[in-house]
Every structure is written in structure tokens, then in C-alpha cells.
N, C-alpha and C. Protein backbone atom coordinates (compact mmCIF):
# COMPACT_ATOMS: atom_id res chain seq x y z
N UNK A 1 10.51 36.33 -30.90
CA UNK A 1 11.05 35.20 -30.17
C UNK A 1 11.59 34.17 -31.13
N UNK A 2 12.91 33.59 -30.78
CA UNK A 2 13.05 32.25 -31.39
C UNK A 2 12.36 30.80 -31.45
N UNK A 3 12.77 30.68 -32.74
CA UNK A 3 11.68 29.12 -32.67
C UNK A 3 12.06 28.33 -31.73
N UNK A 4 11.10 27.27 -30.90
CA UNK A 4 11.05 26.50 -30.53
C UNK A 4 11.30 26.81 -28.71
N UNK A 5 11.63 28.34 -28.18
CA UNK A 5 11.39 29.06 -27.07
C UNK A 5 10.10 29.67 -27.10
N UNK A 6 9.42 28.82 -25.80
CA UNK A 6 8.35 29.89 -25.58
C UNK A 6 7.97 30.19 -24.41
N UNK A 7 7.90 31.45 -23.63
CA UNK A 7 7.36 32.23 -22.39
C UNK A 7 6.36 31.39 -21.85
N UNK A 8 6.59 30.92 -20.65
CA UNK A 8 5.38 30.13 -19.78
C UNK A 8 4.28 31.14 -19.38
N UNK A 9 3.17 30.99 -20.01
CA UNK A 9 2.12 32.20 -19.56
C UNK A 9 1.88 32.29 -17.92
N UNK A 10 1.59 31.14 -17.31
CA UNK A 10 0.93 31.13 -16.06
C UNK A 10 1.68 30.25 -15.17
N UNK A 11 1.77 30.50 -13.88
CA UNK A 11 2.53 29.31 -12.91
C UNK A 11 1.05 28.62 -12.11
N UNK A 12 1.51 27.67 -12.07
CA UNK A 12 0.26 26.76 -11.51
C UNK A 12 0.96 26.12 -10.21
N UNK A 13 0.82 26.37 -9.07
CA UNK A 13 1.00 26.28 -7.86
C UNK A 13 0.78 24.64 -7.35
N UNK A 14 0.06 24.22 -8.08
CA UNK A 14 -0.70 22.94 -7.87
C UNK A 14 0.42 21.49 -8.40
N UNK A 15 1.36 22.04 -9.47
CA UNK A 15 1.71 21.34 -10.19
C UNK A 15 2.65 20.41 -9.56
N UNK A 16 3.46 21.11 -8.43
CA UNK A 16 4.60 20.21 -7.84
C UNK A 16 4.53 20.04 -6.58
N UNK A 17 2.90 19.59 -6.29
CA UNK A 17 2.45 18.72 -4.96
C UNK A 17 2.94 18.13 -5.02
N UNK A 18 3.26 17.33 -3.81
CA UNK A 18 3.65 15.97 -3.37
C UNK A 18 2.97 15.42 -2.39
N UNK A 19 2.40 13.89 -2.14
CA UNK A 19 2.35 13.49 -1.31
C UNK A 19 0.59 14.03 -1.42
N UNK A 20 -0.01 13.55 0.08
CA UNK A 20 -1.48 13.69 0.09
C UNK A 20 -1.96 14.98 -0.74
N UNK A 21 -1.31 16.12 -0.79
CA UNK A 21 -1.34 17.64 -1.51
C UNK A 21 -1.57 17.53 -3.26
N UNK A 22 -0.87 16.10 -3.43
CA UNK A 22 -1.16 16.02 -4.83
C UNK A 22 -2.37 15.67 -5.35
N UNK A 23 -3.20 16.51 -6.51
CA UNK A 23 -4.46 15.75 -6.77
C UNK A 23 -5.01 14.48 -7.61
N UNK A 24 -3.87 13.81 -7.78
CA UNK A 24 -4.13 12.45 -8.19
C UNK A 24 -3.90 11.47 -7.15
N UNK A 25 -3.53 11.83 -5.59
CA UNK A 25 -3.57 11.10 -4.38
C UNK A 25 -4.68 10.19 -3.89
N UNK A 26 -4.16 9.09 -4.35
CA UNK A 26 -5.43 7.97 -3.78
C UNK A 26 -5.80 7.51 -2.83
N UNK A 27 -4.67 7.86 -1.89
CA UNK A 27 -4.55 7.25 -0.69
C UNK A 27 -4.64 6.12 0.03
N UNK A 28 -5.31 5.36 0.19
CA UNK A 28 -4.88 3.85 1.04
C UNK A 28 -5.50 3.00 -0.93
N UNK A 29 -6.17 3.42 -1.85
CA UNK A 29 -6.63 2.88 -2.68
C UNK A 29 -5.27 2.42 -3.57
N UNK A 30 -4.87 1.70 -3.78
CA UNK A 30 -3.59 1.58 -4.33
C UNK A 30 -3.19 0.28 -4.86
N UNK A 31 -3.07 0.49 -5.85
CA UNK A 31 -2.78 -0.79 -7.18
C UNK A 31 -1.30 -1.71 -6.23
N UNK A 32 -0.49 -2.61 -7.21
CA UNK A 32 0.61 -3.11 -6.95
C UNK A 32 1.81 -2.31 -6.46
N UNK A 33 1.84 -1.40 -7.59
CA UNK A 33 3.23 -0.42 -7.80
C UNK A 33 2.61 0.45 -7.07
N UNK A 34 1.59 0.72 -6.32
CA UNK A 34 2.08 2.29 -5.97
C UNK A 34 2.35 1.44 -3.95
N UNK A 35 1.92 0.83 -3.93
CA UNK A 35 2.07 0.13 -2.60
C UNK A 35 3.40 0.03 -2.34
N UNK A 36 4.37 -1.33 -3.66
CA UNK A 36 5.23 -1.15 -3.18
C UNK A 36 6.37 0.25 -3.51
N UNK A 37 6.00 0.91 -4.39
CA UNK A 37 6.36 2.23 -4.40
C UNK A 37 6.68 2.96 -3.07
N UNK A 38 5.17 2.54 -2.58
CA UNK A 38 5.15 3.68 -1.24
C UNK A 38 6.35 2.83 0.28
N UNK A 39 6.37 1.67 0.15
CA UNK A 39 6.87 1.07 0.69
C UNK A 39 8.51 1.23 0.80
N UNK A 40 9.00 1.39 -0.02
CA UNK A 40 10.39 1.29 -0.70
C UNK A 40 10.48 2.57 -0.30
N UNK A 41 9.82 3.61 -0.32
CA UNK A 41 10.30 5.28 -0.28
C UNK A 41 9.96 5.48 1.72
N UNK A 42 9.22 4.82 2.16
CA UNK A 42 8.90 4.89 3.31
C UNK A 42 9.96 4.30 3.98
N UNK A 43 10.35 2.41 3.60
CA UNK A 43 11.60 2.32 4.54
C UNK A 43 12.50 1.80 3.80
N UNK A 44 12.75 2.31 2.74
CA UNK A 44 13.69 1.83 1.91
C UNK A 44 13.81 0.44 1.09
N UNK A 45 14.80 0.13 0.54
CA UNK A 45 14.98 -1.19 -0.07
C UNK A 45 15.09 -2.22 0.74
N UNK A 46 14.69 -3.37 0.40
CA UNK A 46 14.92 -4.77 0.95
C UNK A 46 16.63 -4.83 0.86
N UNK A 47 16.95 -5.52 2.34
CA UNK A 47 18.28 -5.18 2.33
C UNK A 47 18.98 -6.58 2.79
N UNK A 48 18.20 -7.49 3.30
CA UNK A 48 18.60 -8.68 3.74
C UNK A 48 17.51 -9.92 3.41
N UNK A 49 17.48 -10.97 3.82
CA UNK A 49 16.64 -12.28 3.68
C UNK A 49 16.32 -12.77 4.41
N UNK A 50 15.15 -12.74 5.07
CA UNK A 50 14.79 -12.80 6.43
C UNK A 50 14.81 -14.41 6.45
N UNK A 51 14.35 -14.96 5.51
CA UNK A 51 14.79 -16.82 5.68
C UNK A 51 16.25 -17.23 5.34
N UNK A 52 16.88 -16.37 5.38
CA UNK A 52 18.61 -16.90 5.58
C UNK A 52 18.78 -17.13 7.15
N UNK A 53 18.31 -15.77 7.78
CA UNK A 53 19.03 -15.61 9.29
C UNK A 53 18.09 -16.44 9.97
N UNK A 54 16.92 -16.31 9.73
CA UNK A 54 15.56 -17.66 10.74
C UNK A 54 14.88 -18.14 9.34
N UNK A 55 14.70 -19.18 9.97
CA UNK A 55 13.95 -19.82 8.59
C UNK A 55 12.13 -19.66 9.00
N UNK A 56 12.24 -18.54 8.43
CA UNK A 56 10.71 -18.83 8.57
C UNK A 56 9.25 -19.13 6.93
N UNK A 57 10.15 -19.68 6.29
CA UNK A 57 9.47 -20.23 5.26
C UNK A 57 9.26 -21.58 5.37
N UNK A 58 9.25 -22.53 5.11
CA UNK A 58 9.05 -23.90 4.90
C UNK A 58 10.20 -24.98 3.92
N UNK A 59 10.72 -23.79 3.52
CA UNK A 59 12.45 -24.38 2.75
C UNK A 59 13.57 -23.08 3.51
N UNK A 60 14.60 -23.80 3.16
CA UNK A 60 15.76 -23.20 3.26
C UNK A 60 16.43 -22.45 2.34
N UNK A 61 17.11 -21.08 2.71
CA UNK A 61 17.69 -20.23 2.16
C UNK A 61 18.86 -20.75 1.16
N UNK A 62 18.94 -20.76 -0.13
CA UNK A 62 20.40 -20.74 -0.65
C UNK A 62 21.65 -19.93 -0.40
N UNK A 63 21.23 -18.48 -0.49
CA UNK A 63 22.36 -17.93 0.11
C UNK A 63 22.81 -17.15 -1.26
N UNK A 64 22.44 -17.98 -2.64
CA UNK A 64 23.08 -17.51 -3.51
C UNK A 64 22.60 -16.11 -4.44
N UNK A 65 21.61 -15.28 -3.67
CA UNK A 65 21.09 -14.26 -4.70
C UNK A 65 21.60 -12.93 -3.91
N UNK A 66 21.99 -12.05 -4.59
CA UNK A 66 22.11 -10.82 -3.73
C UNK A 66 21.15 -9.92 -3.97
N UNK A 67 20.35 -10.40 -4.77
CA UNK A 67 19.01 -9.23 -5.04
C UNK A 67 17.19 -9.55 -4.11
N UNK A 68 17.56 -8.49 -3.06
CA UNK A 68 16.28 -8.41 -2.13
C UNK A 68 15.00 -8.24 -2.18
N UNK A 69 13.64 -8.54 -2.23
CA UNK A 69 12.68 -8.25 -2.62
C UNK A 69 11.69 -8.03 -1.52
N UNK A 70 10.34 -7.16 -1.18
CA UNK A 70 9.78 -7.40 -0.45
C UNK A 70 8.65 -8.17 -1.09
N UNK A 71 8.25 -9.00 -0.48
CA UNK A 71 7.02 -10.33 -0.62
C UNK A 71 5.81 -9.65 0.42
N UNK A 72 4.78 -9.78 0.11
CA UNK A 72 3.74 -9.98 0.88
C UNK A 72 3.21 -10.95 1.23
N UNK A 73 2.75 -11.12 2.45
CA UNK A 73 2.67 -12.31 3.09
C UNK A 73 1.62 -12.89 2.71
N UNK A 74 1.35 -14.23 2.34
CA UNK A 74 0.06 -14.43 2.39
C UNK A 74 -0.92 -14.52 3.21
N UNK A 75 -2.54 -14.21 2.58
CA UNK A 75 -3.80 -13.97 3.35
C UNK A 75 -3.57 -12.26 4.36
N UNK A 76 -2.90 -11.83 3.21
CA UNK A 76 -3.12 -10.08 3.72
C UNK A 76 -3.26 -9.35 2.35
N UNK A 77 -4.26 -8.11 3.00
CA UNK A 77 -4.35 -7.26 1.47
C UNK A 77 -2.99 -6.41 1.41
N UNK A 78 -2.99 -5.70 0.29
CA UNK A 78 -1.99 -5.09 0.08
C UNK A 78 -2.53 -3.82 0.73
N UNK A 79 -1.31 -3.64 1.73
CA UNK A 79 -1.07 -2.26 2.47
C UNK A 79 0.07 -1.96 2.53
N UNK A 80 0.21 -0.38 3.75
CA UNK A 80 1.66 0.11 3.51
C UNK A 80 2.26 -0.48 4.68
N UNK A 81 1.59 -1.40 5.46
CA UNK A 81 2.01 -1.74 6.78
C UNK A 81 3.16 -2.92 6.65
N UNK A 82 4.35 -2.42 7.10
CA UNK A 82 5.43 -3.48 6.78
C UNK A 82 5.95 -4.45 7.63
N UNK A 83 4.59 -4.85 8.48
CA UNK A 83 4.44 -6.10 9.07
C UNK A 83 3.92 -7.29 8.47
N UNK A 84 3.38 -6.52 7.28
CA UNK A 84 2.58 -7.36 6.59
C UNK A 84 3.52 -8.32 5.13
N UNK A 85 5.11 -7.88 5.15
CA UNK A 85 5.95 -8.51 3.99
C UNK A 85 6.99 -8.92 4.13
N UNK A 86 7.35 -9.80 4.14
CA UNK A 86 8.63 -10.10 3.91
C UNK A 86 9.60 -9.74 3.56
N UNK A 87 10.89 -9.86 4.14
CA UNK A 87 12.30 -9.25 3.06
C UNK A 87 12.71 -10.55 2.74
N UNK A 88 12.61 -10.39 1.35
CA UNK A 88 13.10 -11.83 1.03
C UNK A 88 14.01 -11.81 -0.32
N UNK A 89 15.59 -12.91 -0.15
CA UNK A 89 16.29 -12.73 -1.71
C UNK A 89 15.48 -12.80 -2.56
N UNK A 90 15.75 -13.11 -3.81
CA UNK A 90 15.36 -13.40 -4.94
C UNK A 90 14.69 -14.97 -5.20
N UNK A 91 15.43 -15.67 -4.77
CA UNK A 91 15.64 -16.97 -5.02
C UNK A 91 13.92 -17.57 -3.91
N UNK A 92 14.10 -17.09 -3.13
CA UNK A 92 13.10 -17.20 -1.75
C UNK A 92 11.92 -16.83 -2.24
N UNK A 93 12.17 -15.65 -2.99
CA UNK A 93 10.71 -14.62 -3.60
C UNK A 93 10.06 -15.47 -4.57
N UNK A 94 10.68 -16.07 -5.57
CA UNK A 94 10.23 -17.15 -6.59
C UNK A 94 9.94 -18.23 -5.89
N UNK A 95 10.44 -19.03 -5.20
CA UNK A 95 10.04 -20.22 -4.36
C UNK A 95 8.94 -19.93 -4.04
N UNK A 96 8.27 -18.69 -2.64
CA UNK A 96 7.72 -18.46 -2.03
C UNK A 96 6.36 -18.60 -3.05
N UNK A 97 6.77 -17.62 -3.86
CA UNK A 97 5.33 -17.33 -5.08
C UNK A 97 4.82 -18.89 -5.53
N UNK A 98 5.54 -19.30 -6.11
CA UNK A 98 5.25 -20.79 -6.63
C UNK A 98 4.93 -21.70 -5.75
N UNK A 99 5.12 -21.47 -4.64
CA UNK A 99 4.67 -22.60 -3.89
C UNK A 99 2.98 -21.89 -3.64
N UNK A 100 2.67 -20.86 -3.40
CA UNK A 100 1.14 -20.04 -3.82
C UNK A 100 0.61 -21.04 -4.44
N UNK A 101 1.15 -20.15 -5.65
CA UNK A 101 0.49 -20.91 -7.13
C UNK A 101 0.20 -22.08 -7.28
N UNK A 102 0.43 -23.08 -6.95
CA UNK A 102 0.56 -24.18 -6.99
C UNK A 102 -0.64 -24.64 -5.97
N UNK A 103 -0.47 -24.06 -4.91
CA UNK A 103 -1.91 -24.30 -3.93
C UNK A 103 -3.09 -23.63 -4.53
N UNK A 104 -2.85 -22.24 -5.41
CA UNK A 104 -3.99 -21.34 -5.81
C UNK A 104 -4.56 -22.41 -6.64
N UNK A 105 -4.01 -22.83 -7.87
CA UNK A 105 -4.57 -23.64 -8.61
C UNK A 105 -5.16 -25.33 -8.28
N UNK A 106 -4.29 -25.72 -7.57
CA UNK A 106 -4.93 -26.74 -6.93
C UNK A 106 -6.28 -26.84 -6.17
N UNK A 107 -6.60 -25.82 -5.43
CA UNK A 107 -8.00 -25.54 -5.01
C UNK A 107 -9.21 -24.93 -5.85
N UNK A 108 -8.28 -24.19 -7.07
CA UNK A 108 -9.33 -23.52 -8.11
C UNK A 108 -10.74 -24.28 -8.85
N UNK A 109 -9.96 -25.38 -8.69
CA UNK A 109 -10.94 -26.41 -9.77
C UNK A 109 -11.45 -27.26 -8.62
């Protein structure tokens, strides 16, 4: 045989699970990324700004970002349930967070 070719001894059936079939499947246990991972592949990308068309934040939409994000709402855990997030621009997504933060830390101390 040539260098650097070599014959796959065995096929492993297991290898190109997907989905619950796979054995590193955690299932509802799920960090940041695999949530919104699962989210994004379930109903796709954030595609609009839900505080442009109704304002349902506490400020108003600029208008000026074209990049969509989903937010989770606050006082919910992270799930795949997409009642639970927001579609929100960019601009909204940073607002939204910081205005958190700002209460998180204020009550911390």
C-alpha cells in the first residue's frame, strides 16, 4: 500500500447517528449552544424584530440593524420551547441584555 492510504478495518454503524440515536444525546440537559443550536435547526433563523412591528420591550426599535437574534425571555430556563424567546435585531438584543444586567447587579449586593 501507499503511504499515507490506509484500508478502514471495520464500519461502525453507530458513528453517523443523528439526533436522540446519537450517543452523546443529552436531551432536554443542554448548555447555551446546544439550545440555541437546537432552536435555529428546529425553526430556523431569527428573521424579523418582534419590537419593531409591536413594541413589546420597554424602548423602541431603531430599525437600524439587519442582524436577528433569538433572546430568551427573562425568568425562563433555557428550553427548546420557542415561546419562551424573542426574535429580536441586534440593537434590541444588546439593549434588552443590559438593561438585565444592570438590574442583576443592582440587586446582587
Amino acid at each position: 500500500m501507499p503511504i499515507g492510504i490506509y484500508k478502514r478495518t471495520t464500519y461502525n454503524p453507530g458513528m453517523f447517528r443523528k439526533g436522540k440515536e446519537h450517543r452523546n444525546w443529552k436531551g432536554n440537559r443542554l448548555g447555551y449552544n446546544g439550545v440555541h443550536g437546537r432552536i435555529q435547526k428546529k425553526y430556523g433563523k431569527a428573521i424579523y424584530c418582534q419590537n419593531r412591528y409591536r413594541q413589546i420591550l420597554k424602548f423602541k426599535c431603531t430599525g437600524k440593524s439587519n442582524i436577528f437574534d433569538y433572546a430568551k425571555r427573562k425568568g425562563y430556563k433555557y428550553t427548546i420551547n420557542i415561546k419562551k424567546y424573542y426574535q429580536l435585531c441586534r440593537n434590541c438584543h444588546i439593549k434588552y441584555d443590559k438593561n438585565w444586567i444592570k438590574k442583576y447587579e443592582k440587586n446582587k449586593y
